[in-house]
C-alpha atoms as a PDB file:
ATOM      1  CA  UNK A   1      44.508 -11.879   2.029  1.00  0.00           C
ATOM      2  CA  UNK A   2      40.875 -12.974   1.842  1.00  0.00           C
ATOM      3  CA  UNK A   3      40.519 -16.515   0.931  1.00  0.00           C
ATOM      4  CA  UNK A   4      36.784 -16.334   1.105  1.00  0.00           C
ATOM      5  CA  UNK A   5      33.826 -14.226   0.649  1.00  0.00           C
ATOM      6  CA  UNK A   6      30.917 -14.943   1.385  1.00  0.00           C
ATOM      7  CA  UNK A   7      29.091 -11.130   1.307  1.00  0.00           C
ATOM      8  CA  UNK A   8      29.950 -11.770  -2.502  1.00  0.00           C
ATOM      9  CA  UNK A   9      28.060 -14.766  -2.457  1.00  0.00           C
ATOM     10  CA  UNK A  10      25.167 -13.974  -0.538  1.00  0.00           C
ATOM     11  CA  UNK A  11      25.023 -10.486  -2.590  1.00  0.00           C
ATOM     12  CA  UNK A  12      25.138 -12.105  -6.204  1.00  0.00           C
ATOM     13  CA  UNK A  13      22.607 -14.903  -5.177  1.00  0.00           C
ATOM     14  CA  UNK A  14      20.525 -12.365  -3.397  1.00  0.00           C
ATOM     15  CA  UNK A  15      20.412 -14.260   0.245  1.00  0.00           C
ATOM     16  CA  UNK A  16      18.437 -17.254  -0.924  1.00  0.00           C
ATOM     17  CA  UNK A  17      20.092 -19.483   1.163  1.00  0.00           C
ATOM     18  CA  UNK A  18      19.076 -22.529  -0.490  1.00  0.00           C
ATOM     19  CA  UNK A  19      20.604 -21.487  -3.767  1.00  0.00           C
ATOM     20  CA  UNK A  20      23.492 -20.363  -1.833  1.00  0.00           C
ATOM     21  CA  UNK A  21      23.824 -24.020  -0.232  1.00  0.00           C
ATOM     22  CA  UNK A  22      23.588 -25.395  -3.573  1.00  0.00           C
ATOM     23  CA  UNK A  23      26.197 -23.565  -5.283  1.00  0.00           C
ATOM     24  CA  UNK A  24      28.494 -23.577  -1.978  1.00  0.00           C
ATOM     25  CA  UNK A  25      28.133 -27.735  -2.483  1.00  0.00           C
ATOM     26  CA  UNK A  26      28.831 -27.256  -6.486  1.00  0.00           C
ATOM     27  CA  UNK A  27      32.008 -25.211  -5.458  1.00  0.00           C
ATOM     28  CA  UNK A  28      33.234 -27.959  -3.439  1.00  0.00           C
ATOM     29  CA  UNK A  29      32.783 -30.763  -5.299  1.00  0.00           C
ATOM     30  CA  UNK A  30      34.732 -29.340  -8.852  1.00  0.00           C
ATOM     31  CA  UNK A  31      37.860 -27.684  -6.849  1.00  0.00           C
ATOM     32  CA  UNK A  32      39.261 -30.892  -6.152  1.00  0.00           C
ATOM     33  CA  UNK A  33      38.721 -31.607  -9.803  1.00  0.00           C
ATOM     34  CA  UNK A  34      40.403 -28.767 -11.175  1.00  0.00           C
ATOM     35  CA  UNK A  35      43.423 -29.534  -9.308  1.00  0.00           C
ATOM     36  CA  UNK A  36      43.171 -32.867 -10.799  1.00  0.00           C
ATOM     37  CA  UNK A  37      42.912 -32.014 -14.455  1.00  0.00           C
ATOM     38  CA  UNK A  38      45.327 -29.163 -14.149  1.00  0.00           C
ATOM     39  CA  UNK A  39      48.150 -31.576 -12.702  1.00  0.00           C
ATOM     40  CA  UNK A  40      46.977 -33.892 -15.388  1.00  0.00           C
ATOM     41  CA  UNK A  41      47.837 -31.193 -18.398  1.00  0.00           C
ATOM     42  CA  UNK A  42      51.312 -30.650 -16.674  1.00  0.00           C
ATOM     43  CA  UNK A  43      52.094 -33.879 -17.033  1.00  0.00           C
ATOM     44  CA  UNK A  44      51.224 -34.159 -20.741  1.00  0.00           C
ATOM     45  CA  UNK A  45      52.705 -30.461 -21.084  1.00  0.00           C
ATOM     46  CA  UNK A  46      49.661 -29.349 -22.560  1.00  0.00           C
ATOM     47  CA  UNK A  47      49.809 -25.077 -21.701  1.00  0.00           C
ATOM     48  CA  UNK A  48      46.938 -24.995 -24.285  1.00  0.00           C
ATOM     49  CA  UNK A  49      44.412 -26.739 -21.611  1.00  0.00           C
ATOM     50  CA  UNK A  50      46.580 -25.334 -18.805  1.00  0.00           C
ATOM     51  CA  UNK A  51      45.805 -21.835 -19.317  1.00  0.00           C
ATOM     52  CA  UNK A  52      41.957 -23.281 -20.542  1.00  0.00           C
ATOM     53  CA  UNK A  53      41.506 -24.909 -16.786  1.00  0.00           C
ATOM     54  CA  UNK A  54      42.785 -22.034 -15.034  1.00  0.00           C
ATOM     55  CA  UNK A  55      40.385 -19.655 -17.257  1.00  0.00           C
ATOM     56  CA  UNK A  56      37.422 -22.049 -15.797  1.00  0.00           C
ATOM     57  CA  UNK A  57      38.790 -21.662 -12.241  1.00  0.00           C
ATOM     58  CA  UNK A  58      39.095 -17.996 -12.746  1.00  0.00           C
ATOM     59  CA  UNK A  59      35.465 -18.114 -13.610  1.00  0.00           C
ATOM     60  CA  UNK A  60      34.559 -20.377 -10.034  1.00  0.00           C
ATOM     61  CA  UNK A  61      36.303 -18.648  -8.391  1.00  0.00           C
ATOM     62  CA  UNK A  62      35.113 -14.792  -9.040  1.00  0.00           C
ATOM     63  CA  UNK A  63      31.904 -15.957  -8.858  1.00  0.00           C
ATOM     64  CA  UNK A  64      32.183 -17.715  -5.288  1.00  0.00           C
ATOM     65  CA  UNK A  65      34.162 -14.546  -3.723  1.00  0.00           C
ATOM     66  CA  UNK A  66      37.592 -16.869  -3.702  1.00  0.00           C
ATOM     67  CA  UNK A  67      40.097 -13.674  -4.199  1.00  0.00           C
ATOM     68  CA  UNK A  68      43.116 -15.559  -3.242  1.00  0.00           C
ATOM     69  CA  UNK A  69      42.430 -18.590  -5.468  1.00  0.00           C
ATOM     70  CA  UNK A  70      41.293 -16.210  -8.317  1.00  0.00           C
ATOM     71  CA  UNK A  71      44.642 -14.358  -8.251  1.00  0.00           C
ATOM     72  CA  UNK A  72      46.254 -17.673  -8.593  1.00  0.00           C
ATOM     73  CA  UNK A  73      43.901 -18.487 -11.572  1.00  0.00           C
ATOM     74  CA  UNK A  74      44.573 -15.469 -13.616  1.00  0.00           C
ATOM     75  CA  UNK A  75      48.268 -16.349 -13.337  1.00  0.00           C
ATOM     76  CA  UNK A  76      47.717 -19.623 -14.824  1.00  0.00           C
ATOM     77  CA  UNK A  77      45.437 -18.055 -17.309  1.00  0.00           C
ATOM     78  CA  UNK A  78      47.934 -15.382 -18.604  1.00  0.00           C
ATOM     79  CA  UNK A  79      50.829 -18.457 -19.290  1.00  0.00           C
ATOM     80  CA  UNK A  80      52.783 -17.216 -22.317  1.00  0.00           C
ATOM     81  CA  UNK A  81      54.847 -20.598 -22.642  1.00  0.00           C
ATOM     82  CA  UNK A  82      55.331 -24.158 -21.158  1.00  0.00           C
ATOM     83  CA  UNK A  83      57.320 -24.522 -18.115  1.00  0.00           C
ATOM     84  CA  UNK A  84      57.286 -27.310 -15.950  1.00  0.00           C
ATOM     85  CA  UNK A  85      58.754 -25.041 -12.341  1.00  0.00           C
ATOM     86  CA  UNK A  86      56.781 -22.386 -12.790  1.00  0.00           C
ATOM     87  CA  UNK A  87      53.731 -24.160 -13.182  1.00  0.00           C
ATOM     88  CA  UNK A  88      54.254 -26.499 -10.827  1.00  0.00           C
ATOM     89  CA  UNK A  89      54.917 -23.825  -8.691  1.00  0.00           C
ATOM     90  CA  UNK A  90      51.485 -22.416  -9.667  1.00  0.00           C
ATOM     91  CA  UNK A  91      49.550 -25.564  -9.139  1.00  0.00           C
ATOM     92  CA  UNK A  92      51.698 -26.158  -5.790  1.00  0.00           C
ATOM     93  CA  UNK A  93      49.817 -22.643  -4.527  1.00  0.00           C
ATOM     94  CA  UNK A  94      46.580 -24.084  -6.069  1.00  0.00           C
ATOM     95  CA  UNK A  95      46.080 -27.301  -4.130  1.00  0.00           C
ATOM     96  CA  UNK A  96      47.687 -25.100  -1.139  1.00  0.00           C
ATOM     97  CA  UNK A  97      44.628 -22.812  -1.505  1.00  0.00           C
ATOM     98  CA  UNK A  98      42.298 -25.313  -2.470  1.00  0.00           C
ATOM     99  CA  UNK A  99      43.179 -26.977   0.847  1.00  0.00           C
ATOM    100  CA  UNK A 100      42.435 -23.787   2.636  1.00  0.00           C
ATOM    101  CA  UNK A 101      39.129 -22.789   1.239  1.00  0.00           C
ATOM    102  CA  UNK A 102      37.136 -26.129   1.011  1.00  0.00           C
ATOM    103  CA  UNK A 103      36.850 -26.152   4.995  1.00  0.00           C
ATOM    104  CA  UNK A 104      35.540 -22.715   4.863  1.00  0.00           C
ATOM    105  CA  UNK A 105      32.770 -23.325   2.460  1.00  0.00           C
ATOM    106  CA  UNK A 106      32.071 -26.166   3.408  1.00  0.00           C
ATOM    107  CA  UNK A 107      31.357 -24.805   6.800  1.00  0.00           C
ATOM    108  CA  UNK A 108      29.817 -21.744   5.699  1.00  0.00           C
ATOM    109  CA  UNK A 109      27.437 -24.160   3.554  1.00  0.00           C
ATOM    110  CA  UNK A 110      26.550 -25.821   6.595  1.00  0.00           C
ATOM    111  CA  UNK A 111      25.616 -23.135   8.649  1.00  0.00           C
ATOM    112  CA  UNK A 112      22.864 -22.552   6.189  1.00  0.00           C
ATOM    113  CA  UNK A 113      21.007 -25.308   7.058  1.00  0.00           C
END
């Protein structure tokens, strides 16, 4: 399982490793809110913005080489109905990986400087 990777990164931003940094700290500051507004929508029940949030983090997360979190994502995405255990399940993994990743970018952001 690869939770993070960074020869994506570096390959799609061509090695500039001050757009790197910045995009590593952009990363890092909206997970934390997706896992907020996502456990905000399954408390109103709201699949429409669900499946909308994990569309966005599908979209984060392909782009900064986050397979794990992106697998995750799709699954949220593809929701064909409201229910409260499997999507709690689903945002359960979510903060999970969430948890996992931000010290690795956040170290791999560092190491840039």
């Amino acid at each position: 399982m690869i939770h993070f990777d960074f020869e994506n990164v570096n390959r799609h931003l061509d090695g500039d490793k001050q757009l790197i940094q910045t995009f590593l700290s952009l990363v890092i500051s909206e997970l934390p809110k997706y896992n907020q507004e996502l456990t905000k929508y399954l408390q109103e029940e709201n699949l429409s913005q669900i499946k909308q949030m994990g569309h966005k983090l599908k979209g984060t997360c392909l782009s900064a080489g986050l397979s794990e979190l992106t697998q995750i994502a799709i699954e949220i995405n593809h929701l064909t109905e409201f229910d409260a255990v499997i999507i709690g399940e689903l945002l359960g993994r979510t903060k999970k990986e969430i948890d996992t990743v931000l010290p690795l970018l956040e170290n791999k952001r560092d190491a840039l400087i």
